[in-house]
N, C-alpha and C. Protein backbone atom coordinates (compact mmCIF):
# COMPACT_ATOMS: atom_id res chain seq x y z
N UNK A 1 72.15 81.58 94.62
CA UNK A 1 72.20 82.65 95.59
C UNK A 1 73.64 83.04 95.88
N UNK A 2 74.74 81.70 96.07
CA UNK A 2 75.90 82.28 96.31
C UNK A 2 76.58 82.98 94.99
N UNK A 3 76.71 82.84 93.65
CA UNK A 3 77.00 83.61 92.86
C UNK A 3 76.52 85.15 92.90
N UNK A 4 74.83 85.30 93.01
CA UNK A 4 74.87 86.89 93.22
C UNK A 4 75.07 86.89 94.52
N UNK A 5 75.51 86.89 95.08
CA UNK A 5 76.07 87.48 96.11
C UNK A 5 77.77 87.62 96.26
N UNK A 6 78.40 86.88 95.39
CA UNK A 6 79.66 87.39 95.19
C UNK A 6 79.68 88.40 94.12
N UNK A 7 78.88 87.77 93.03
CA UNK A 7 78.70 88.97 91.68
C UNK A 7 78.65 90.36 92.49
N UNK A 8 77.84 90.47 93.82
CA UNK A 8 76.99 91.91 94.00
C UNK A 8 78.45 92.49 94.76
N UNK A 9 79.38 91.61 95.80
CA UNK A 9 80.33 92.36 96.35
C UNK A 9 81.12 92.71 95.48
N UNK A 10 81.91 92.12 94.17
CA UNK A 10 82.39 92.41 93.37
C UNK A 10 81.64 93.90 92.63
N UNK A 11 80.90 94.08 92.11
CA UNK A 11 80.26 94.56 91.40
C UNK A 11 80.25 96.52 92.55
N UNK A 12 80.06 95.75 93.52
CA UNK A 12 80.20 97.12 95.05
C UNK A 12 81.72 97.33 95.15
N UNK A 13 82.68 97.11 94.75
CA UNK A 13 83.79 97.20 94.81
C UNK A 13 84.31 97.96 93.84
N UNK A 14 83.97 97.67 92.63
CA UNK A 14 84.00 98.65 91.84
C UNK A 14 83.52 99.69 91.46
N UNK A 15 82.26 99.59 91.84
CA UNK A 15 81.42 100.92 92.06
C UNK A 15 81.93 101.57 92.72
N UNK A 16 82.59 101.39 94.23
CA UNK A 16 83.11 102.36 94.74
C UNK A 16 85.08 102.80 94.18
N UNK A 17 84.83 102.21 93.42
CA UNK A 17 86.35 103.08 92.54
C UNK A 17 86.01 104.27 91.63
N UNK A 18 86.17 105.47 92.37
CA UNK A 18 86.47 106.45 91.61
C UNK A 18 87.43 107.11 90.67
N UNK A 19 88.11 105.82 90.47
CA UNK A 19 89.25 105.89 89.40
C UNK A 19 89.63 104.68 88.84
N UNK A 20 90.18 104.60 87.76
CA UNK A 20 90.56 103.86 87.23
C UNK A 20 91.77 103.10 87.49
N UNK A 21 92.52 104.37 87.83
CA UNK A 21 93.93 103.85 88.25
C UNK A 21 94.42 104.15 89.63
N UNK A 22 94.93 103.92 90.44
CA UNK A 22 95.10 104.25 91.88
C UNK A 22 96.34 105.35 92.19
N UNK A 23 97.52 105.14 90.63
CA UNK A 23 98.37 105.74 90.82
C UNK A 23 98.20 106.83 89.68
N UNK A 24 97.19 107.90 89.09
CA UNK A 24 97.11 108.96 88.17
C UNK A 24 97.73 109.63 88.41
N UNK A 25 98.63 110.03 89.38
CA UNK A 25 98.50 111.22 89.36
C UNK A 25 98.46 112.45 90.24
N UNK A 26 97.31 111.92 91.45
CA UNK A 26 96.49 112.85 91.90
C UNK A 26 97.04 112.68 93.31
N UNK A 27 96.91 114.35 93.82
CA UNK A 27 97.68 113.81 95.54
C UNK A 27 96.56 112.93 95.96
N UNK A 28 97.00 111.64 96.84
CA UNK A 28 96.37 110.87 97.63
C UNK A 28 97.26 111.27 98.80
N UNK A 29 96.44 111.19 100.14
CA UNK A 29 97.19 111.55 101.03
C UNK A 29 97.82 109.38 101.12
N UNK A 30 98.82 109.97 101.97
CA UNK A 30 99.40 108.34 102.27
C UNK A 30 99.77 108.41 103.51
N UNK A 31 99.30 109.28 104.49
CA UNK A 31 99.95 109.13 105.92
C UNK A 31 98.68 108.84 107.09
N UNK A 32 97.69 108.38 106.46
CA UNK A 32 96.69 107.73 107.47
C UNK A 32 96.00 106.81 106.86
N UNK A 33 95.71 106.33 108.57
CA UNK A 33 94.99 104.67 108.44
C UNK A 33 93.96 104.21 107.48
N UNK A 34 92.81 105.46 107.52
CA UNK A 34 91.88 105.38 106.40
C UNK A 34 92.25 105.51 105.10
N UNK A 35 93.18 106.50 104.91
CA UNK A 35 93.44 106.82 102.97
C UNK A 35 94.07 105.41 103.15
N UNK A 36 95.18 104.52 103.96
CA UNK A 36 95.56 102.79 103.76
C UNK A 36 94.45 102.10 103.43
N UNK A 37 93.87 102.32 104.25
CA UNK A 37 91.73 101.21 104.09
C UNK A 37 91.46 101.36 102.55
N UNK A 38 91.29 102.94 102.38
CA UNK A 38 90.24 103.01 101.46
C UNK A 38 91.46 102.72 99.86
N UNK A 39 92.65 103.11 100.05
CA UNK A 39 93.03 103.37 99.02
C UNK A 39 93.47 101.88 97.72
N UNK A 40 93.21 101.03 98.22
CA UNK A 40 93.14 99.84 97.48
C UNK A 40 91.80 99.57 96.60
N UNK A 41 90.61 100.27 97.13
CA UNK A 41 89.49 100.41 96.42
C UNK A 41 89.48 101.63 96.22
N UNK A 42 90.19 102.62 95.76
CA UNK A 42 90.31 103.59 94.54
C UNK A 42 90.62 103.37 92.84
N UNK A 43 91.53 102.41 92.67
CA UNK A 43 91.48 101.79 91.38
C UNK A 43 91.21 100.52 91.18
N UNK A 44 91.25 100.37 89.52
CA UNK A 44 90.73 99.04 89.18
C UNK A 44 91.91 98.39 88.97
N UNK A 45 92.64 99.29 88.82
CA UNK A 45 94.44 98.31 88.92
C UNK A 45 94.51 97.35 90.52
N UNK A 46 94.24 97.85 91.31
CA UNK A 46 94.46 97.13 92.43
C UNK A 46 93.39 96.01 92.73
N UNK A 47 92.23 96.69 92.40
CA UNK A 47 91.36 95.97 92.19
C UNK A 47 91.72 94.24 91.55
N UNK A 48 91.64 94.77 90.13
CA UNK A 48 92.02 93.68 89.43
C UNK A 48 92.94 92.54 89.69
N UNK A 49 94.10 93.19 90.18
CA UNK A 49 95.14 92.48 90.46
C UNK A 49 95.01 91.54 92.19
N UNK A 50 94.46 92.11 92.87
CA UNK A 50 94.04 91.51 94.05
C UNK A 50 93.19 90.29 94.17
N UNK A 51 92.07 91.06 93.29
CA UNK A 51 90.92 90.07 93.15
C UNK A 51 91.75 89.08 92.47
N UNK A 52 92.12 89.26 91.08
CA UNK A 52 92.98 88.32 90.41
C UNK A 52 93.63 86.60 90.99
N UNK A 53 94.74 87.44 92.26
CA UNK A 53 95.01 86.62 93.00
C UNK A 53 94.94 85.54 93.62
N UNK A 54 93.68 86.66 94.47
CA UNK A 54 92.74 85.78 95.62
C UNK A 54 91.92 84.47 94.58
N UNK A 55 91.57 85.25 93.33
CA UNK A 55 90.58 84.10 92.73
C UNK A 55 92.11 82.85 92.44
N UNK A 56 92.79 83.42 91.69
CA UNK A 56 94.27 82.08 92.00
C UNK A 56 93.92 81.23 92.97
N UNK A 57 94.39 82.11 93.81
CA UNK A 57 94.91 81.04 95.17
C UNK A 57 93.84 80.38 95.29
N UNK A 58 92.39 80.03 94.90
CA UNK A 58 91.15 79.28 95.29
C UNK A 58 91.55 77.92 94.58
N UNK A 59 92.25 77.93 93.79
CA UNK A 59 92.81 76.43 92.73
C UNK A 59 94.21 75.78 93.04
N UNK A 60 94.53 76.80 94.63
CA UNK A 60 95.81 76.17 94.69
C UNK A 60 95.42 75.42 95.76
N UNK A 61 96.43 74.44 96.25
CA UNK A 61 96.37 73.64 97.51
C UNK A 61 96.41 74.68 98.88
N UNK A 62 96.16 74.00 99.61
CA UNK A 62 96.05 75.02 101.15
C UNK A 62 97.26 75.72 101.62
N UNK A 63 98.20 75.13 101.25
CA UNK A 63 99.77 75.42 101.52
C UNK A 63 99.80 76.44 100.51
N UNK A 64 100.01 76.36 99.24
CA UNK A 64 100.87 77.31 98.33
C UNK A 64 99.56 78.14 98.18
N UNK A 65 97.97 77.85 98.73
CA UNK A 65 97.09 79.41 98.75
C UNK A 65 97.56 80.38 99.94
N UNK A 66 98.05 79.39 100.98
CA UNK A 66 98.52 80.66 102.09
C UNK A 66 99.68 81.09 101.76
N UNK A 67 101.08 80.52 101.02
CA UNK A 67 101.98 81.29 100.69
C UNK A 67 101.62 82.16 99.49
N UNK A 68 100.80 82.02 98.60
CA UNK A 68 100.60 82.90 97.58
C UNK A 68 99.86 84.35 98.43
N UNK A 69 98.66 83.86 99.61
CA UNK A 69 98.29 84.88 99.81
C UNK A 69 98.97 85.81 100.67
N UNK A 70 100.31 84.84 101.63
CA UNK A 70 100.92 86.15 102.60
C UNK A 70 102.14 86.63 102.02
N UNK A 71 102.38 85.70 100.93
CA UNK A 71 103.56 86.49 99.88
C UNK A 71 102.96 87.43 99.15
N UNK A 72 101.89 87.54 98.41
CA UNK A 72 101.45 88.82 97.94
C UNK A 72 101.32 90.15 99.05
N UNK A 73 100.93 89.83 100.72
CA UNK A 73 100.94 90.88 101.60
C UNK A 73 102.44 91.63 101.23
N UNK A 74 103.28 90.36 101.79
CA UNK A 74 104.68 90.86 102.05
C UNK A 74 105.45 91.27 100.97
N UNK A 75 105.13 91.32 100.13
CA UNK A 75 105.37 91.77 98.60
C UNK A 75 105.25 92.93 98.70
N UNK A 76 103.91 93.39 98.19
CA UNK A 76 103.28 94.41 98.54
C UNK A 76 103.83 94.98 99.28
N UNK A 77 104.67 94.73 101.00
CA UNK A 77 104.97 95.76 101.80
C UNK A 77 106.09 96.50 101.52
N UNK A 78 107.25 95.14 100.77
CA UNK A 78 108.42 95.17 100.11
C UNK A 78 108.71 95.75 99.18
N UNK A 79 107.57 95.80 98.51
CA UNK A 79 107.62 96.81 97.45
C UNK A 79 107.65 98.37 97.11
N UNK A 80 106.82 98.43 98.80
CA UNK A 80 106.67 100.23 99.24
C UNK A 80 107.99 99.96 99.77
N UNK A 81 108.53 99.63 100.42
CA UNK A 81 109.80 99.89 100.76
C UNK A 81 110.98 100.19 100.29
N UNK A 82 111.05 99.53 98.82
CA UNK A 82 111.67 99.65 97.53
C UNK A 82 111.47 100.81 96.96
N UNK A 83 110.34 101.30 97.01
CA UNK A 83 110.00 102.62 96.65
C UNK A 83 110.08 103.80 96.61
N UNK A 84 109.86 103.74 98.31
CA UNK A 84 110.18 104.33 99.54
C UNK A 84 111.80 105.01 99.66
N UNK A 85 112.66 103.42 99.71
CA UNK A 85 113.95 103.74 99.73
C UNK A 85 114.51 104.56 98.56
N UNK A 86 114.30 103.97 97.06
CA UNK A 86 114.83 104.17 96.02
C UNK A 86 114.40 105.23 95.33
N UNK A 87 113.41 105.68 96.02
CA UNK A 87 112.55 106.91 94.68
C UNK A 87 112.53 106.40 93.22
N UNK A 88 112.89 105.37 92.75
CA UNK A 88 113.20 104.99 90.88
C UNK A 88 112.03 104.21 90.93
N UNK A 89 111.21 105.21 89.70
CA UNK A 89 110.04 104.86 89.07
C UNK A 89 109.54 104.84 87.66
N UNK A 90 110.89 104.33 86.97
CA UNK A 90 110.90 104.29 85.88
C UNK A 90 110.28 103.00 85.43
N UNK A 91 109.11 103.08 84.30
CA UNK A 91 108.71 101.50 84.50
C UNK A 91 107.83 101.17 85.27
N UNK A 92 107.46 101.69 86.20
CA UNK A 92 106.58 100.92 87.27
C UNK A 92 105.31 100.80 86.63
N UNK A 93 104.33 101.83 85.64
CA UNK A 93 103.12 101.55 86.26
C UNK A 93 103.15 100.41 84.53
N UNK A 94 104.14 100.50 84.05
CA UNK A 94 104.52 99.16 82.58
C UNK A 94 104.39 97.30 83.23
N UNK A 95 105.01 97.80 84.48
CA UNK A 95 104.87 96.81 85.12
C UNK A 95 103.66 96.16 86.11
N UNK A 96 102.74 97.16 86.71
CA UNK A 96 101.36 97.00 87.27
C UNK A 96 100.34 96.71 86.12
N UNK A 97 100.61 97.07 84.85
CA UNK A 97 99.85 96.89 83.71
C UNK A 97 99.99 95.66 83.44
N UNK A 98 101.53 95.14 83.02
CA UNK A 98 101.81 94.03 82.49
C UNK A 98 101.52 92.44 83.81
N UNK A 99 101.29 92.71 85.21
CA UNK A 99 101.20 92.69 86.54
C UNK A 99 99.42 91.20 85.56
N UNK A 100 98.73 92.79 85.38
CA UNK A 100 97.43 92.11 85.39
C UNK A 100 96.84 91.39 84.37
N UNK A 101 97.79 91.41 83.23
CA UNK A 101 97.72 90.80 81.93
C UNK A 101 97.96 89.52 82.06
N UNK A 102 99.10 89.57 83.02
CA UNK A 102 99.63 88.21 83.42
C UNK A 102 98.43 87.38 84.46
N UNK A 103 98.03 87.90 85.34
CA UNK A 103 96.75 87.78 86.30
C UNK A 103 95.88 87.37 85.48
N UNK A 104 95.14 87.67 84.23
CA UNK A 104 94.02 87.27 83.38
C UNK A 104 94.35 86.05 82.84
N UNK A 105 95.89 85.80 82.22
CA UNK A 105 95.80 84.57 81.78
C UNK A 105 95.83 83.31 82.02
N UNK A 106 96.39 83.77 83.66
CA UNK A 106 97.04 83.05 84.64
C UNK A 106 95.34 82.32 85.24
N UNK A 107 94.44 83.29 85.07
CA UNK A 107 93.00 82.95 85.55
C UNK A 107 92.44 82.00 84.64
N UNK A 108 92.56 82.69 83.19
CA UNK A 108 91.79 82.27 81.98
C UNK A 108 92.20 80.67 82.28
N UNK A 109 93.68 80.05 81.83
CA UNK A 109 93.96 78.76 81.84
C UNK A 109 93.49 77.83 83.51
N UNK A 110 93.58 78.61 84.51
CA UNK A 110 93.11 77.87 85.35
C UNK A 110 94.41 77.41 86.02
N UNK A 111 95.35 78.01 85.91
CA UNK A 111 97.14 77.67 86.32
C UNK A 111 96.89 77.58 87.72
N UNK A 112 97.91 76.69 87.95
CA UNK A 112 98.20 76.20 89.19
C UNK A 112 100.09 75.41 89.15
N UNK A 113 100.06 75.55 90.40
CA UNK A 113 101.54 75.36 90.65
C UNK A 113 102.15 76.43 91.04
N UNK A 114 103.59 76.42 91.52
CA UNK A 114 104.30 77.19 91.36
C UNK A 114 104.91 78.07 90.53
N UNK A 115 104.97 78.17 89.50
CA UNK A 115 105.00 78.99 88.60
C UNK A 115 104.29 80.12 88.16
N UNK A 116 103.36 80.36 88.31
CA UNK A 116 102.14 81.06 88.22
C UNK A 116 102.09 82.02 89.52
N UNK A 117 102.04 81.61 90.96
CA UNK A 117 102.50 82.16 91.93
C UNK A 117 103.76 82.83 91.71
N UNK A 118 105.11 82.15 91.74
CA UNK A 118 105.93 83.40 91.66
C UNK A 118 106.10 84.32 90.96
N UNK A 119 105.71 84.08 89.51
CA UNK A 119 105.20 85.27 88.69
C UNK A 119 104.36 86.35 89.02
N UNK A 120 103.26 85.84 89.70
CA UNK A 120 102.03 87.02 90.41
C UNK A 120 102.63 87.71 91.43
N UNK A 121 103.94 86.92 92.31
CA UNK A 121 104.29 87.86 93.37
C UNK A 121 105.40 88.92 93.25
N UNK A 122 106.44 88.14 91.64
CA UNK A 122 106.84 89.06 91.11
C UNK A 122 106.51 90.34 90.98
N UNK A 123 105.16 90.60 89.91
CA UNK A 123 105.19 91.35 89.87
C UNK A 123 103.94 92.59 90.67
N UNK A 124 103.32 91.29 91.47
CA UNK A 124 102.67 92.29 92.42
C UNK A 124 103.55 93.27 93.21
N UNK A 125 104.94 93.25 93.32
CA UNK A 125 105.95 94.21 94.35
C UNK A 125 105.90 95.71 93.31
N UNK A 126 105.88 95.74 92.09
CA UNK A 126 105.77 97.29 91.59
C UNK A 126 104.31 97.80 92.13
N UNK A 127 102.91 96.76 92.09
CA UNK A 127 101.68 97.70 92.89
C UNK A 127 102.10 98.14 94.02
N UNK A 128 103.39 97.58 95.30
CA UNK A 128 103.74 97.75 96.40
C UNK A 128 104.90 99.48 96.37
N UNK A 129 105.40 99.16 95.36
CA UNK A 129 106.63 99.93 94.71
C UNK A 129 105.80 101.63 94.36
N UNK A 130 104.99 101.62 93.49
CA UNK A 130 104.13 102.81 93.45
C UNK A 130 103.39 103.27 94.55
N UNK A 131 103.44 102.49 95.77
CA UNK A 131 102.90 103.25 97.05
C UNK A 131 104.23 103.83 97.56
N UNK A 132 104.85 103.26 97.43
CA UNK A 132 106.35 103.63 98.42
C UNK A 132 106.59 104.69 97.64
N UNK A 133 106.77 105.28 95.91
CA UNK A 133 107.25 106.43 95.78
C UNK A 133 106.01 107.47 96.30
N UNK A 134 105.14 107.14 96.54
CA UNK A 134 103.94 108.48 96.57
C UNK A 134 103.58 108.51 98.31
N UNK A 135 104.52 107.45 99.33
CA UNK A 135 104.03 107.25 100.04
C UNK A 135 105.46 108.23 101.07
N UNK A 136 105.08 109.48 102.23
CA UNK A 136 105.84 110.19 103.24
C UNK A 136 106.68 108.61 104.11
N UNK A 137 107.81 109.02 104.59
CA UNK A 137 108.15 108.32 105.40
C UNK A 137 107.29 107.09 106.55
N UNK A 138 106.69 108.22 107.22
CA UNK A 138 105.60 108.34 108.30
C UNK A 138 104.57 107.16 107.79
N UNK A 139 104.17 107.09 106.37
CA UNK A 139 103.06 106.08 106.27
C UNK A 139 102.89 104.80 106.10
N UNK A 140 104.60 104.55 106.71
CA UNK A 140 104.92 102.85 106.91
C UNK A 140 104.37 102.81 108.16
N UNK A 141 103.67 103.52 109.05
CA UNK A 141 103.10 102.96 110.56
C UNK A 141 101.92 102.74 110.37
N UNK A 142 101.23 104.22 109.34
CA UNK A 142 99.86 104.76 108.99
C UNK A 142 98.97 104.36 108.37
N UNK A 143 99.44 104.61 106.83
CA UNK A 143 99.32 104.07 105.60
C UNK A 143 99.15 102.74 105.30
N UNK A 144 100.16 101.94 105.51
CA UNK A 144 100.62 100.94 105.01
C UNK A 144 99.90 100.07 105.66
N UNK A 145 99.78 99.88 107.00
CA UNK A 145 98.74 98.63 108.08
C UNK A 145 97.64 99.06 106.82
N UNK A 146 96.63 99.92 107.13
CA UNK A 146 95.43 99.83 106.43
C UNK A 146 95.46 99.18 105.00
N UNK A 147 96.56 100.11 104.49
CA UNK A 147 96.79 99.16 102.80
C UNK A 147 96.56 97.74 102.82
N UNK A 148 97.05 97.02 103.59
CA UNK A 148 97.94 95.41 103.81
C UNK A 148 96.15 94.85 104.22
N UNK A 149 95.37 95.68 105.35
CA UNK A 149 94.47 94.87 105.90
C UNK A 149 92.90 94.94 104.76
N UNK A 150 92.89 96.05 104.16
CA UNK A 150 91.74 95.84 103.05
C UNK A 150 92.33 95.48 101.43
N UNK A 151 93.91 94.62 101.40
CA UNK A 151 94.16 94.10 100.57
C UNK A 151 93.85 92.62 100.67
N UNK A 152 94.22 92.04 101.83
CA UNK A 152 93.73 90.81 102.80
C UNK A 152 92.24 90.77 102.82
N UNK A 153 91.70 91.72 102.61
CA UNK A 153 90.06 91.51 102.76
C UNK A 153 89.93 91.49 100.71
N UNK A 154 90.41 91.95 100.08
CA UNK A 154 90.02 91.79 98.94
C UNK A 154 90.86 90.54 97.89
N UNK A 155 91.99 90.08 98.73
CA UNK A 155 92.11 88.62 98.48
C UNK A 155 91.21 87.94 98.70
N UNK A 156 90.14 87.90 99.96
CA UNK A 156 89.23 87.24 100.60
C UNK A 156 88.36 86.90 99.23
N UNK A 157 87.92 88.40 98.97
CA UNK A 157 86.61 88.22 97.90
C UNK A 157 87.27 87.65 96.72
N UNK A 158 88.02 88.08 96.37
CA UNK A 158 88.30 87.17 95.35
C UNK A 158 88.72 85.42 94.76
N UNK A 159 89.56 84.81 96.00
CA UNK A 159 89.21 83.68 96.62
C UNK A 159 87.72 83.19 96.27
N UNK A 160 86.49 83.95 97.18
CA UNK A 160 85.36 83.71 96.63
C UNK A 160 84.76 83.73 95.48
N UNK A 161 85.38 84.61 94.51
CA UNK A 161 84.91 84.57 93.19
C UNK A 161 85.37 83.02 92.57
N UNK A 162 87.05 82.82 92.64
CA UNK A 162 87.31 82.17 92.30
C UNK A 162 86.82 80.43 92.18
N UNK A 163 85.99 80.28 93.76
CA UNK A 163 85.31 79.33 93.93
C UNK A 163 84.03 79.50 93.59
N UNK A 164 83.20 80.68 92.90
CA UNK A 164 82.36 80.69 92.08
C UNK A 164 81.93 80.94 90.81
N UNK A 165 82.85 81.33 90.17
CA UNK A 165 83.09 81.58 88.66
C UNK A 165 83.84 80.40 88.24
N UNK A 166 83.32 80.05 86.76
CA UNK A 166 84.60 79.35 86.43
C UNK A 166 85.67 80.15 85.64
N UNK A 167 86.99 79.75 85.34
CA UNK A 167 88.10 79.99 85.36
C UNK A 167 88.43 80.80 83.93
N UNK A 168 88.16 80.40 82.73
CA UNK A 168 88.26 81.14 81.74
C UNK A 168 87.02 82.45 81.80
N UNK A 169 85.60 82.92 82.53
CA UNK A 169 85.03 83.88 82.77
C UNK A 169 85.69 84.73 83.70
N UNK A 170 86.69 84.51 84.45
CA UNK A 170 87.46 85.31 85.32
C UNK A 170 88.39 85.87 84.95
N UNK A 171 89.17 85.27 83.88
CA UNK A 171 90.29 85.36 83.02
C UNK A 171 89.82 86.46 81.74
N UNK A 172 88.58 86.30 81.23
CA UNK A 172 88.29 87.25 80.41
C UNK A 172 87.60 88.62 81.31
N UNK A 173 87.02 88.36 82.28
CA UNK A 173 86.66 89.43 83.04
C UNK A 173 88.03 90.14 83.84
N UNK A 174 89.32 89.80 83.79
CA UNK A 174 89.98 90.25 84.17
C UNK A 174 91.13 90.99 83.30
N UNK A 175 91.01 90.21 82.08
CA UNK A 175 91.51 90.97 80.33
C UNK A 175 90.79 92.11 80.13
N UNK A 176 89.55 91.83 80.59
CA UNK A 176 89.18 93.62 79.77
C UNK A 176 89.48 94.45 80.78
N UNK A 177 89.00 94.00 82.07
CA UNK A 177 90.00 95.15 83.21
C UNK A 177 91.44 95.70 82.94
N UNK A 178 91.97 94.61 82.80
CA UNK A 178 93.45 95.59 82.07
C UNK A 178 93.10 96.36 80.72
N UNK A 179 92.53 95.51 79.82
CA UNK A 179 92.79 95.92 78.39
C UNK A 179 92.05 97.56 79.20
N UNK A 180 90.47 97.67 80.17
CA UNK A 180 90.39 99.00 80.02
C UNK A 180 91.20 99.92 80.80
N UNK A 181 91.81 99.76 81.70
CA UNK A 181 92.90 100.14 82.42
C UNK A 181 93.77 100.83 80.96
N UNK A 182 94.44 100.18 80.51
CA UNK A 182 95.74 100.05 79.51
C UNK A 182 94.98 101.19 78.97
N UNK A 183 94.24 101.17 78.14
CA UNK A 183 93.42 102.24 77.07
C UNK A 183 92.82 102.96 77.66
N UNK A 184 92.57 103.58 78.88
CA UNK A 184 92.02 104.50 79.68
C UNK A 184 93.22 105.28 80.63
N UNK A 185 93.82 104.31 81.08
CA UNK A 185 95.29 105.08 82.14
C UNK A 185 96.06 105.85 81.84
């Protein structure tokens, strides 16, 4: 029972992505609370990479799952800020790609330690980095809370996957998410 029932939130999560990628392209507004909420479940890039995570941090100890999970927040915020400040977006979405490749294998083997974490938080700051160039001044009050609080909710689920899948099915379910990302984006 507890597998479909993570299978089914997972499975509702992506259903409600109407895109593939979060950063196509397309105006997203970025200066309110809701486009913050909703806009982490617009692609499967964020998707992936979140869930990714959260399923990580389920194999780490209690300590380095809460620094993996509030270093990925603060990453993430750091990263719009970087963004934000710098406008330079050369590379970025090479790096949200390469982000989740790393996330699949990092799943597949079942890694743990430190190493594996600072790599994921590495390069989780360009998913943070592509909000900050697309993101108005204004939507570090707006935007950004909502972003941070249904990214925290989709660490959650994934966490849960992680404690219900085993580790190389997460790792390949998270390879073809990139691989279709990569060949679709």
């Amino acid at each position: 029972m507890k597998t479909t029932y993570t299978f089914a939130i997972t499975a509702a999560l992506m259903l409600v992505s109407p895109m593939l990628l979060a950063h196509s392209g397309q105006d997203h507004s970025h200066s309110s609370f809701i486009s913050g909420l909703l806009h982490p479940l617009t692609g499967l890039d964020h998707l992936t990479m979140l869930l990714g995570i959260g399923a990580l941090g389920a194999w780490q100890s209690v300590k380095q799952r809460t620094q993996l999970y509030t270093g990925t927040l603060g990453i993430l915020f750091a990263g719009a800020m970087l963004g934000l400040l710098t406008g330079f977006g050369t590379g970025i979405e090479v790096m949200i790609v390469a982000s989740m490749f790393l996330i699949a294998v990092a799943l597949f083997f079942a890694a743990r330690g430190l190493l594996p974490m600072i790599a994921a938080l590495a390069l989780v700051m360009f998913h943070g980095w592509a909000h900050g160039l697309e993101m108005p001044a204004g939507g570090v009050f707006t935007f950004m809370p909502g972003m941070l609080i249904m990214a925290a909710l989709i660490l959650a689920a994934g966490f849960a996957l992680g404690k219900t899948f085993q580790p190389k099915w997460l790792g390949a379910g998270s390879g073809a998410a990139a691989l279709l990302i990569t060949l679709l984006g």
